[in-house]
C-alpha atoms as a PDB file:
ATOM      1  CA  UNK A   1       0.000   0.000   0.000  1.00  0.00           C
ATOM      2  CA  UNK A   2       1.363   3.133  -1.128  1.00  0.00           C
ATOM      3  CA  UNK A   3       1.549   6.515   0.608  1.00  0.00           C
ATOM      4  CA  UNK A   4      -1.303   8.141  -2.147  1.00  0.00           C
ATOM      5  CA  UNK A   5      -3.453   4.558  -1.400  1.00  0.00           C
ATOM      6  CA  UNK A   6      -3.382   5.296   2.554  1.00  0.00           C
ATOM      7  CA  UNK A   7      -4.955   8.920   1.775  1.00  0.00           C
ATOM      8  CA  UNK A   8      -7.411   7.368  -0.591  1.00  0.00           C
ATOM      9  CA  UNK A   9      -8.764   4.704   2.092  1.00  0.00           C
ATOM     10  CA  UNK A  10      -8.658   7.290   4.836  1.00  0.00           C
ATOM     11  CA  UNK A  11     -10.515  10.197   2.953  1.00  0.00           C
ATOM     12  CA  UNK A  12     -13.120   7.515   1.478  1.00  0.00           C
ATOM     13  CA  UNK A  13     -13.524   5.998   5.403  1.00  0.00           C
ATOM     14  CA  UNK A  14     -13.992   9.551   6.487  1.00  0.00           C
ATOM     15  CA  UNK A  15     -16.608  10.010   3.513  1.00  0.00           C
ATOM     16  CA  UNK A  16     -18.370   6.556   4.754  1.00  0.00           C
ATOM     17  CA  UNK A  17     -18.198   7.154   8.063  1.00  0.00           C
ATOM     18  CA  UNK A  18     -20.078  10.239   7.535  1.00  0.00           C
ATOM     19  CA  UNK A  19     -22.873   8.832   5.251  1.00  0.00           C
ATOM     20  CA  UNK A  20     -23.429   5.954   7.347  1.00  0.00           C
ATOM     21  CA  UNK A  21     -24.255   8.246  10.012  1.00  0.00           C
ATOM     22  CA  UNK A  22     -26.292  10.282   8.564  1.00  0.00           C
ATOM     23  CA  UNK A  23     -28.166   8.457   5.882  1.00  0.00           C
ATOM     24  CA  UNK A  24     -26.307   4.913   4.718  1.00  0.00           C
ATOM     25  CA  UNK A  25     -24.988   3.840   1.949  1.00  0.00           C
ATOM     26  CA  UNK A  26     -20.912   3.795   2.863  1.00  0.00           C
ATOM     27  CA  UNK A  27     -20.398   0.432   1.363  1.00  0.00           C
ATOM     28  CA  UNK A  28     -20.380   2.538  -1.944  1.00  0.00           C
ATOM     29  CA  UNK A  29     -17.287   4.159  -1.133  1.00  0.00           C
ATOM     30  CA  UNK A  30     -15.302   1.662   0.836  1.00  0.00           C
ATOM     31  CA  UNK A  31     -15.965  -1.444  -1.617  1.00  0.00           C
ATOM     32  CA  UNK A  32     -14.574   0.438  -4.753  1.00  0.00           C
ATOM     33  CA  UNK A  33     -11.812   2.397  -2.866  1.00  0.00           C
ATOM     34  CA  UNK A  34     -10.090  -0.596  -1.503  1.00  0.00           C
ATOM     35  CA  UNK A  35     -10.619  -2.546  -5.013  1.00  0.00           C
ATOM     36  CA  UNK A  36      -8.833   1.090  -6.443  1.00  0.00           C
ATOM     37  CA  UNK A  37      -6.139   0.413  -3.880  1.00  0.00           C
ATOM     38  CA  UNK A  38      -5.666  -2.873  -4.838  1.00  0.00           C
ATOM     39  CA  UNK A  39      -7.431  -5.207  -2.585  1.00  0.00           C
ATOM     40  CA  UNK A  40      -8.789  -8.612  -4.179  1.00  0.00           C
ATOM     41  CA  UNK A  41     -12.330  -8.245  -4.657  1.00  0.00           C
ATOM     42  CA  UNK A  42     -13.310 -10.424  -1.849  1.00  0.00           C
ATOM     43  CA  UNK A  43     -10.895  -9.643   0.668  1.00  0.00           C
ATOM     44  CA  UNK A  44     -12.047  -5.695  -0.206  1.00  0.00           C
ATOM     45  CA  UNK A  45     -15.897  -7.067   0.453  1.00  0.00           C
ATOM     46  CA  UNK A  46     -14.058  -7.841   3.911  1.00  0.00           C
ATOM     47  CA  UNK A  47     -12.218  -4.980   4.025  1.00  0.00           C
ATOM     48  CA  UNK A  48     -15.373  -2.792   4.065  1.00  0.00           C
ATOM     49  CA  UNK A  49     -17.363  -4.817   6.265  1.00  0.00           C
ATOM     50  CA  UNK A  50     -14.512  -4.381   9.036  1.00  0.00           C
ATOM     51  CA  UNK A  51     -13.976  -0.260   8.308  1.00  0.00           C
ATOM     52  CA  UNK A  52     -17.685   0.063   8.848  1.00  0.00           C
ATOM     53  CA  UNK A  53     -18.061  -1.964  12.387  1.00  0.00           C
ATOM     54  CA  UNK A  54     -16.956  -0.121  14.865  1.00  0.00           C
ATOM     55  CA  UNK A  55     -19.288   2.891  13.377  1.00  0.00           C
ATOM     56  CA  UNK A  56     -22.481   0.215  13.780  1.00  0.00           C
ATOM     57  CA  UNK A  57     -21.230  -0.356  17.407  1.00  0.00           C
ATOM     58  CA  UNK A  58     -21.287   3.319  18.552  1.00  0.00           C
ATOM     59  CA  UNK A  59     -24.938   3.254  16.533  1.00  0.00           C
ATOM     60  CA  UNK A  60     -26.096   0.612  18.711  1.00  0.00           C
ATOM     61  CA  UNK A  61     -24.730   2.160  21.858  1.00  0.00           C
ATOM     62  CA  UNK A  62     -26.894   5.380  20.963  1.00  0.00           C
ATOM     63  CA  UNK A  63     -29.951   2.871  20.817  1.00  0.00           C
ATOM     64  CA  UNK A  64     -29.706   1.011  23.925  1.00  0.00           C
ATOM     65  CA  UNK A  65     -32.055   2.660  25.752  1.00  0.00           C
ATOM     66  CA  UNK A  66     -34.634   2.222  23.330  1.00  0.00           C
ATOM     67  CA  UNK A  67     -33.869  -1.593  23.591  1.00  0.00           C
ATOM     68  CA  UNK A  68     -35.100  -1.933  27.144  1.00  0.00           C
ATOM     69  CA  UNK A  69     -38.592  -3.331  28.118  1.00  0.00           C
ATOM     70  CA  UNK A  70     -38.857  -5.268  24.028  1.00  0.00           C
ATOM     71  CA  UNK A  71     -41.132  -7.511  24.136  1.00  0.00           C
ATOM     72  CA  UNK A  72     -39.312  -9.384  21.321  1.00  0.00           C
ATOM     73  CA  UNK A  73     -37.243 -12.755  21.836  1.00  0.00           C
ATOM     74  CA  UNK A  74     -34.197 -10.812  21.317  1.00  0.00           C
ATOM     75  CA  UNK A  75     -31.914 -13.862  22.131  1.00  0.00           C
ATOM     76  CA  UNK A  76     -33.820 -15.813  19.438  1.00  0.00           C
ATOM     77  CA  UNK A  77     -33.102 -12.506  16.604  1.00  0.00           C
ATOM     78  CA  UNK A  78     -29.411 -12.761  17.643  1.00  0.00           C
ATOM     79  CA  UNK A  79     -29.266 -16.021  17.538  1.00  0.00           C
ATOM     80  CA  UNK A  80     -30.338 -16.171  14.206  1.00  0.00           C
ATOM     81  CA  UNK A  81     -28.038 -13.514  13.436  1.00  0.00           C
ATOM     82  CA  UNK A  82     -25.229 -15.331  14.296  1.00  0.00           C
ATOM     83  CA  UNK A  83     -26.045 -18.752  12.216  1.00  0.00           C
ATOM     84  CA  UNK A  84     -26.992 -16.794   9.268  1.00  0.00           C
ATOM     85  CA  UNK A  85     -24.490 -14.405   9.680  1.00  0.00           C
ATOM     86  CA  UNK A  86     -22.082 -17.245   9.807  1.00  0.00           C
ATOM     87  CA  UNK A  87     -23.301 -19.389   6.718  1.00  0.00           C
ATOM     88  CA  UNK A  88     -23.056 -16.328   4.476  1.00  0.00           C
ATOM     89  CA  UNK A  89     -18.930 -15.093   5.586  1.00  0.00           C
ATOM     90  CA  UNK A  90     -18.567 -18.988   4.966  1.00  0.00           C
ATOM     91  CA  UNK A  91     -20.367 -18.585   1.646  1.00  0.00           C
ATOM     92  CA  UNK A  92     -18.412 -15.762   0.853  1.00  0.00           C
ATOM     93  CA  UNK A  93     -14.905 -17.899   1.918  1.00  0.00           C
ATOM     94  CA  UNK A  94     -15.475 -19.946  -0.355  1.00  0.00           C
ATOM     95  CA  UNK A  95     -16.534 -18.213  -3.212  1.00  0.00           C
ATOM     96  CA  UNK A  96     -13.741 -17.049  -6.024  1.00  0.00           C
ATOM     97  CA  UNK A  97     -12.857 -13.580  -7.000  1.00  0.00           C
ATOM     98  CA  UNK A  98     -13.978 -14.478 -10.580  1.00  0.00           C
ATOM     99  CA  UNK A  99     -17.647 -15.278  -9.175  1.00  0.00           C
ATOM    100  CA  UNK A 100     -17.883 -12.452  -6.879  1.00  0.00           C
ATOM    101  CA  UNK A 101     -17.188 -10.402  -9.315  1.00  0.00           C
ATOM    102  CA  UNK A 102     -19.517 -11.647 -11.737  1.00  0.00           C
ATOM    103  CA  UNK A 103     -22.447 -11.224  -8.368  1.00  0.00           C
ATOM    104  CA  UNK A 104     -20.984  -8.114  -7.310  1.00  0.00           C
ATOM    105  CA  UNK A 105     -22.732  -5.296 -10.107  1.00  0.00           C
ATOM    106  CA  UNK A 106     -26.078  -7.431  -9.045  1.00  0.00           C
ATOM    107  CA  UNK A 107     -25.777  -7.186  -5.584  1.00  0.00           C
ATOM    108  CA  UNK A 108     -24.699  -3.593  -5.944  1.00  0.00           C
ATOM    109  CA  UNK A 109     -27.741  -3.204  -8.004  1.00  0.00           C
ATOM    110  CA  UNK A 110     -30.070  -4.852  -5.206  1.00  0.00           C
ATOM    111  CA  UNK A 111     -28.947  -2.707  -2.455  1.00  0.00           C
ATOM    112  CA  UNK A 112     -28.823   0.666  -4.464  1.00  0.00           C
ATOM    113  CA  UNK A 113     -32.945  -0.035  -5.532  1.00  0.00           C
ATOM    114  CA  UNK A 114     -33.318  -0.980  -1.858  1.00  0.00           C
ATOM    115  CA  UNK A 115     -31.414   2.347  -0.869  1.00  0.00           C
ATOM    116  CA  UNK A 116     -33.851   4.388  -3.326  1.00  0.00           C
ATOM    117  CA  UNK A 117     -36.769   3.018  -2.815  1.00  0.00           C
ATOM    118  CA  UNK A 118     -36.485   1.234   0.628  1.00  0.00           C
ATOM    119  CA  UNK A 119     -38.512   3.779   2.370  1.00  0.00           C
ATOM    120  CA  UNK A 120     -41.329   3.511   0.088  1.00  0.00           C
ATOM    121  CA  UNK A 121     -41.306  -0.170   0.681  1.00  0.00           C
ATOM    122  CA  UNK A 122     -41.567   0.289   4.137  1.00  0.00           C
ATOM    123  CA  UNK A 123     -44.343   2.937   4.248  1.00  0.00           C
ATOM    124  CA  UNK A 124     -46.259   0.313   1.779  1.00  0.00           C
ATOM    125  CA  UNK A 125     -46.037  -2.674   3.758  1.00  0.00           C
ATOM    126  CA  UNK A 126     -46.473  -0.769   7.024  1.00  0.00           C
ATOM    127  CA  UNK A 127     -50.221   0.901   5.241  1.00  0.00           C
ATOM    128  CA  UNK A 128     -50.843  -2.806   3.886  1.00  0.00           C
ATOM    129  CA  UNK A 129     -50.586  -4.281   7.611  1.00  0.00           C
ATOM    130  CA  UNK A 130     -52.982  -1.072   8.967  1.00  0.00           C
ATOM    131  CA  UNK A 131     -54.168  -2.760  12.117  1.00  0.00           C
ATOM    132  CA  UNK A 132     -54.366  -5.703  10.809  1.00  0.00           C
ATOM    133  CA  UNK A 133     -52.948  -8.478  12.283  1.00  0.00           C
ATOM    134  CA  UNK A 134     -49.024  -8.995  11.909  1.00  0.00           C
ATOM    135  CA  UNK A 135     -47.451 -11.963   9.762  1.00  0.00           C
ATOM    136  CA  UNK A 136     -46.774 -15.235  11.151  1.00  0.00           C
ATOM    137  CA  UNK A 137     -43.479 -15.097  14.026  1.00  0.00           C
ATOM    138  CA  UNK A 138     -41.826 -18.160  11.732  1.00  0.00           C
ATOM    139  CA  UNK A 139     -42.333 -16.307   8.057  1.00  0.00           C
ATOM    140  CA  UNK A 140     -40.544 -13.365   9.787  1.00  0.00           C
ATOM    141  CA  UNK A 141     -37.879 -15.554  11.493  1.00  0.00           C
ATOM    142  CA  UNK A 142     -37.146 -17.069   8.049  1.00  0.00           C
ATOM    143  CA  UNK A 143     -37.112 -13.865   6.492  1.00  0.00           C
ATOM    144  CA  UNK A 144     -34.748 -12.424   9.204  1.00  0.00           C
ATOM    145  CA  UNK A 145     -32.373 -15.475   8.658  1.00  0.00           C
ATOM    146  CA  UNK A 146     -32.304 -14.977   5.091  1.00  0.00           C
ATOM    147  CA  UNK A 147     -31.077 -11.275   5.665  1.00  0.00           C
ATOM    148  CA  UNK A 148     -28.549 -12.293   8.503  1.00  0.00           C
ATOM    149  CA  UNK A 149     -27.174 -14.535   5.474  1.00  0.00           C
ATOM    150  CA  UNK A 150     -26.996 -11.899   3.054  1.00  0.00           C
ATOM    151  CA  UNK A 151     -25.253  -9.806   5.590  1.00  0.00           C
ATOM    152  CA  UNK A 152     -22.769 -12.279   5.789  1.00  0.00           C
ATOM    153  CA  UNK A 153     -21.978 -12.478   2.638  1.00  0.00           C
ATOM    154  CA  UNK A 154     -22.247  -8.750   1.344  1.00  0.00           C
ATOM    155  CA  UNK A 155     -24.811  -7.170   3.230  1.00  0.00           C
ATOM    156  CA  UNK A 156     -25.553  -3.760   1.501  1.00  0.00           C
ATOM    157  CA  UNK A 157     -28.859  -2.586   2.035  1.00  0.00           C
ATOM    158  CA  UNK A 158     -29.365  -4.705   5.439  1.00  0.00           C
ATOM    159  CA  UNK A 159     -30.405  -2.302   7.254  1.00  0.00           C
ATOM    160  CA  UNK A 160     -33.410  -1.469   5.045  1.00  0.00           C
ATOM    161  CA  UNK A 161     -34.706  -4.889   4.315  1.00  0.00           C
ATOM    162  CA  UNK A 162     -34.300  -5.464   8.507  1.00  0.00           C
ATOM    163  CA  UNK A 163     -36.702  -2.120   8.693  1.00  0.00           C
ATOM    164  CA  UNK A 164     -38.490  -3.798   6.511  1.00  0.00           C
ATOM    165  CA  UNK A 165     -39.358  -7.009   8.075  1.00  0.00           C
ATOM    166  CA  UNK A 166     -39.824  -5.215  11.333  1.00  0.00           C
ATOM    167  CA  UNK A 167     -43.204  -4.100   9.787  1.00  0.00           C
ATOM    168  CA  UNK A 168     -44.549  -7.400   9.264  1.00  0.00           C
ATOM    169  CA  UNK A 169     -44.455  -8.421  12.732  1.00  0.00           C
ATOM    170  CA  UNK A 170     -46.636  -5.171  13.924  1.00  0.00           C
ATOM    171  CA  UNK A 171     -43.598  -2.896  14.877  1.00  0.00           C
ATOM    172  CA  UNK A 172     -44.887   0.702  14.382  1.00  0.00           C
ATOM    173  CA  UNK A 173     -42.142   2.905  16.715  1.00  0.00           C
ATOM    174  CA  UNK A 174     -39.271   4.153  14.436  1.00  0.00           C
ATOM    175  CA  UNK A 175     -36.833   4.566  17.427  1.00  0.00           C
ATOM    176  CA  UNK A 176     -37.079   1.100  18.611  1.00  0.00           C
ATOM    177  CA  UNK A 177     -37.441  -0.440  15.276  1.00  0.00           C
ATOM    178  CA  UNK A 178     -33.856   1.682  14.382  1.00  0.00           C
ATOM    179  CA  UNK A 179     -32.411  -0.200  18.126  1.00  0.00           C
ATOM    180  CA  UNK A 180     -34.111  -3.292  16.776  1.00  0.00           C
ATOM    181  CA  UNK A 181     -32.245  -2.759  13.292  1.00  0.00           C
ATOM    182  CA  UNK A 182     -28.610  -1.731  14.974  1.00  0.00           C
ATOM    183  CA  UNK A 183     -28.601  -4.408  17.381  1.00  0.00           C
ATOM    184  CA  UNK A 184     -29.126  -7.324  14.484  1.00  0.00           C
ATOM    185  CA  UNK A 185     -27.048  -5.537  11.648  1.00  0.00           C
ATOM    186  CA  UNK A 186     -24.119  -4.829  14.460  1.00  0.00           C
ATOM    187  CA  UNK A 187     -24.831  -9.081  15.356  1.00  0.00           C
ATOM    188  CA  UNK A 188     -24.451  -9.837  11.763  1.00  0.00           C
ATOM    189  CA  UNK A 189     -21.199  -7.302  10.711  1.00  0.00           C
ATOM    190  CA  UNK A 190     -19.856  -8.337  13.780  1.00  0.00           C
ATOM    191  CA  UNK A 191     -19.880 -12.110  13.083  1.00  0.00           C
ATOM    192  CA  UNK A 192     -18.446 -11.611  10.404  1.00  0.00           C
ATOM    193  CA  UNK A 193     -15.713  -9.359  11.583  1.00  0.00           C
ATOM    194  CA  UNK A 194     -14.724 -12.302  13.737  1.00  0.00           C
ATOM    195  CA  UNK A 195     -14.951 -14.971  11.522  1.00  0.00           C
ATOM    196  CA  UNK A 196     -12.504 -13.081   8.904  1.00  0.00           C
ATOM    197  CA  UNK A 197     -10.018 -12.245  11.023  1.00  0.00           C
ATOM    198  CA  UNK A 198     -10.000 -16.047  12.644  1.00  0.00           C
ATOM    199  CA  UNK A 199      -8.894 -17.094   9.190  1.00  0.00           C
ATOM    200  CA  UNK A 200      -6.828 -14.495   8.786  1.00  0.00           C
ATOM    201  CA  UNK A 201      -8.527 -13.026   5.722  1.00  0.00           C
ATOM    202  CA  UNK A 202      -7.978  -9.532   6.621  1.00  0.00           C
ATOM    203  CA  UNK A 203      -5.449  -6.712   5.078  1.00  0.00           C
ATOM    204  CA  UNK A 204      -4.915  -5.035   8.076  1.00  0.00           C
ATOM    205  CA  UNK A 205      -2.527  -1.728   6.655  1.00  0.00           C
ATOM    206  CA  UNK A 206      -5.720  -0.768   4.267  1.00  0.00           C
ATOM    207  CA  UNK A 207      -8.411  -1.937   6.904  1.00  0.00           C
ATOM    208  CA  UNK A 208      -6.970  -0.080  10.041  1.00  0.00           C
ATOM    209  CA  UNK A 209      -6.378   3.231   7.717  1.00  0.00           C
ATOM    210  CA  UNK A 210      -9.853   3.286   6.605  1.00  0.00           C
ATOM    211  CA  UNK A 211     -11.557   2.451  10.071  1.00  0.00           C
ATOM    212  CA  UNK A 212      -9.818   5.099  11.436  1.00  0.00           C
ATOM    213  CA  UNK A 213     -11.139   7.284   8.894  1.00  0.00           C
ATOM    214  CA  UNK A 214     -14.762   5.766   9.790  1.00  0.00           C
ATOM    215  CA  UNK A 215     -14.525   6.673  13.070  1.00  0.00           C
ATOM    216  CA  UNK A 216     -13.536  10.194  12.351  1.00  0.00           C
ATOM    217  CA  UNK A 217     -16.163  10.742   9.607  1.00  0.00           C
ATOM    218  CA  UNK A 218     -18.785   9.285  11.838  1.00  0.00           C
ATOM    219  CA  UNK A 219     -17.848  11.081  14.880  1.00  0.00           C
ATOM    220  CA  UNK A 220     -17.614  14.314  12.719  1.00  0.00           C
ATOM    221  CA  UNK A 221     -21.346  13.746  11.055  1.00  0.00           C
ATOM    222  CA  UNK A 222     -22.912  14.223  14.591  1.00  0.00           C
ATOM    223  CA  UNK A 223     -22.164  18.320  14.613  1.00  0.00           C
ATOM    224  CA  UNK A 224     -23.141  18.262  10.507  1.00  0.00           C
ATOM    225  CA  UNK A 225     -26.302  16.231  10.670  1.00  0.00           C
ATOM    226  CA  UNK A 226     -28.397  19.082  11.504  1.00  0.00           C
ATOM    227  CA  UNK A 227     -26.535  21.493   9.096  1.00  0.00           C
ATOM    228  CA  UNK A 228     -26.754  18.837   5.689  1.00  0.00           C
ATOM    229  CA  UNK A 229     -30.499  18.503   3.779  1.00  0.00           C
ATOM    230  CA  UNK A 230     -30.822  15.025   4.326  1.00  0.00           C
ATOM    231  CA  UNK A 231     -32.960  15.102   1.125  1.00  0.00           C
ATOM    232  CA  UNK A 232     -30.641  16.843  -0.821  1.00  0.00           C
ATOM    233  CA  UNK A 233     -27.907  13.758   0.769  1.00  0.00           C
ATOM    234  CA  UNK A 234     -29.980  10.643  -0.121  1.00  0.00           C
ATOM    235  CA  UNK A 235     -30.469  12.057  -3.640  1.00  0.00           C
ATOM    236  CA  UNK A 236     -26.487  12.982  -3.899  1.00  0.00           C
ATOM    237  CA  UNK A 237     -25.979   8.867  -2.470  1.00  0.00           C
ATOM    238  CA  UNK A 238     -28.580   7.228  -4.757  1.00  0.00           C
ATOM    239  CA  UNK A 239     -27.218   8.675  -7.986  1.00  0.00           C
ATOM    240  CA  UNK A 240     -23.133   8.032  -6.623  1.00  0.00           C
ATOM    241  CA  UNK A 241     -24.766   4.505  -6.049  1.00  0.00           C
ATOM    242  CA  UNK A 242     -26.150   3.950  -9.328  1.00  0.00           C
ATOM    243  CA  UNK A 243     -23.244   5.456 -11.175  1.00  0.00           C
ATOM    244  CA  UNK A 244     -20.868   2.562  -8.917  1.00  0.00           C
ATOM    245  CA  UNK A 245     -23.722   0.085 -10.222  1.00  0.00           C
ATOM    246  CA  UNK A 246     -23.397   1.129 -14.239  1.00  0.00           C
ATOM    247  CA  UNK A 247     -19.873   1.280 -13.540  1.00  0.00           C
ATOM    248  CA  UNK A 248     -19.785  -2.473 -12.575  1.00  0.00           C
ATOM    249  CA  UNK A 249     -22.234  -3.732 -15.301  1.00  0.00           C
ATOM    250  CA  UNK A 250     -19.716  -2.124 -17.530  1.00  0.00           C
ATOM    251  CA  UNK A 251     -16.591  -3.180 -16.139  1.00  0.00           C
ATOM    252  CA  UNK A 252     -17.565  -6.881 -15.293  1.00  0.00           C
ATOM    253  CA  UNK A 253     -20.161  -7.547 -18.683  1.00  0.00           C
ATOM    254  CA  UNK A 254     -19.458  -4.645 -20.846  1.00  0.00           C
ATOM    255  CA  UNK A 255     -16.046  -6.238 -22.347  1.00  0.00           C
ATOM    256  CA  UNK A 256     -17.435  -9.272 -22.381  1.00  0.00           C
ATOM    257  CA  UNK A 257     -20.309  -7.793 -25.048  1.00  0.00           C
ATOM    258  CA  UNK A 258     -17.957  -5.616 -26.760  1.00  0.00           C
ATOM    259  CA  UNK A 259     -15.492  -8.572 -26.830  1.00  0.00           C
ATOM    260  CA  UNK A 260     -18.460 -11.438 -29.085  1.00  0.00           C
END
């Protein structure tokens, strides 16, 4: 890693930090940064994932007191964070660069819609349910074990699709389905975090520079929140999200068109 690569990963940690604070959507900037810098394009998926964790962890932390007195089987959610969590970093151990690749302007795709239009999908299943009566406890376990999986594995736009799910199983307060969200996406990230550096699949030089700059850029975000249009941000995120998604399309099938 070269002096100009360390400024890159901290200035792009700073710059996720900061949106992950304030509105999501980081994983844009780390993912591509640490594939600029050189990183394999799984071990950069890792990379990321470990930047962004401590950043979750002081989320959560804000949140706890909004997790006291749940009536949800939080054990059971974590539990199933951890399984899930686990089968998709295994998943993702096992998969090649060539094939992640391949996934990666897909899943890039998936969590840039969800990012755009997560909200809406939210409000729509929330006005669906009305009063009604919430889905069956198992369909939303399932579903919640399916997302711990995909967090595993890549896990952008996790935190929406938790949101989500919260819905179905009659969850109406935003502040304790945001603790709700934190404590299972921190579960999930934070499985993985351990399981990658157990098998020693971690750059540390790139990932320590760009945490640091996550921290900063987080901690920094708290005294600009109030000062930023967080309209005016989410718009600025979802077209710097589809631009990394064309981008991807291009570089990963685009040859390969051009090429026949």
């Amino acid at each position: 890693m070269t002096l100009s690569q360390a400024a890159v990963l901290f200035i792009a940690g700073m710059l996720a930090g900061g949106l992950n604070a304030m509105a999501g959507g980081g994983g844009f900037i780390t993912l591509p940064a640490l594939l600029w810098s050189g990183s394999a394009p799984i071990l950069a998926n890792i990379g990321g994932t470990i930047a962004v964790w401590p950043g979750l962890l002081a989320t959560l932390f804000a949140f706890r007191r909004n997790l006291q007195g749940h009536k949800h089987p939080l054990k059971l959610y974590m539990g199933m964070g951890v399984v899930g969590s686990s089968i998709g970093a295994a998943l993702l151990l096992v998969s090649t660069n060539s094939f992640f690749m391949a996934l990666l302007p897909w899943l890039l795709l998936f969590a840039t819609l969800l990012f755009i239009f997560g909200k809406r999908i939210t409000d729509r299943l929330v006005a669906m349910r009305g009063g009604g009566e919430p889905f069956p406890r198992p369909v939303v376990w399932f579903l919640l074990f399916l997302i711990a999986i995909y967090g595993g594995y890549f896990g952008g736009g996790m935190g929406i699709m938790t949101l989500a799910v919260l819905t179905l199983i009659g969850m109406r307060n935003i502040h304790e389905m945001n603790a709700l969200k934190s404590l299972l996406v921190t579960v999930i990230n934070g499985v993985g975090v351990v399981i990658f550096i157990s098998v020693g699949k971690v750059e540390w030089p790139r990932c320590l520079v760009m945490t640091v700059g996550c921290i900063i850029g987080g901690y920094s975000a708290g005294s600009l929140s109030q000062k930023v249009d967080s309209a005016k941000l989410r718009r600025f995120i979802a077209a710097m999200a589809s631009a990394m998604t064309l981008y991807f399309f291009y570089r990963t099938y685009g040859r390969l068109i051009a090429g026949s």
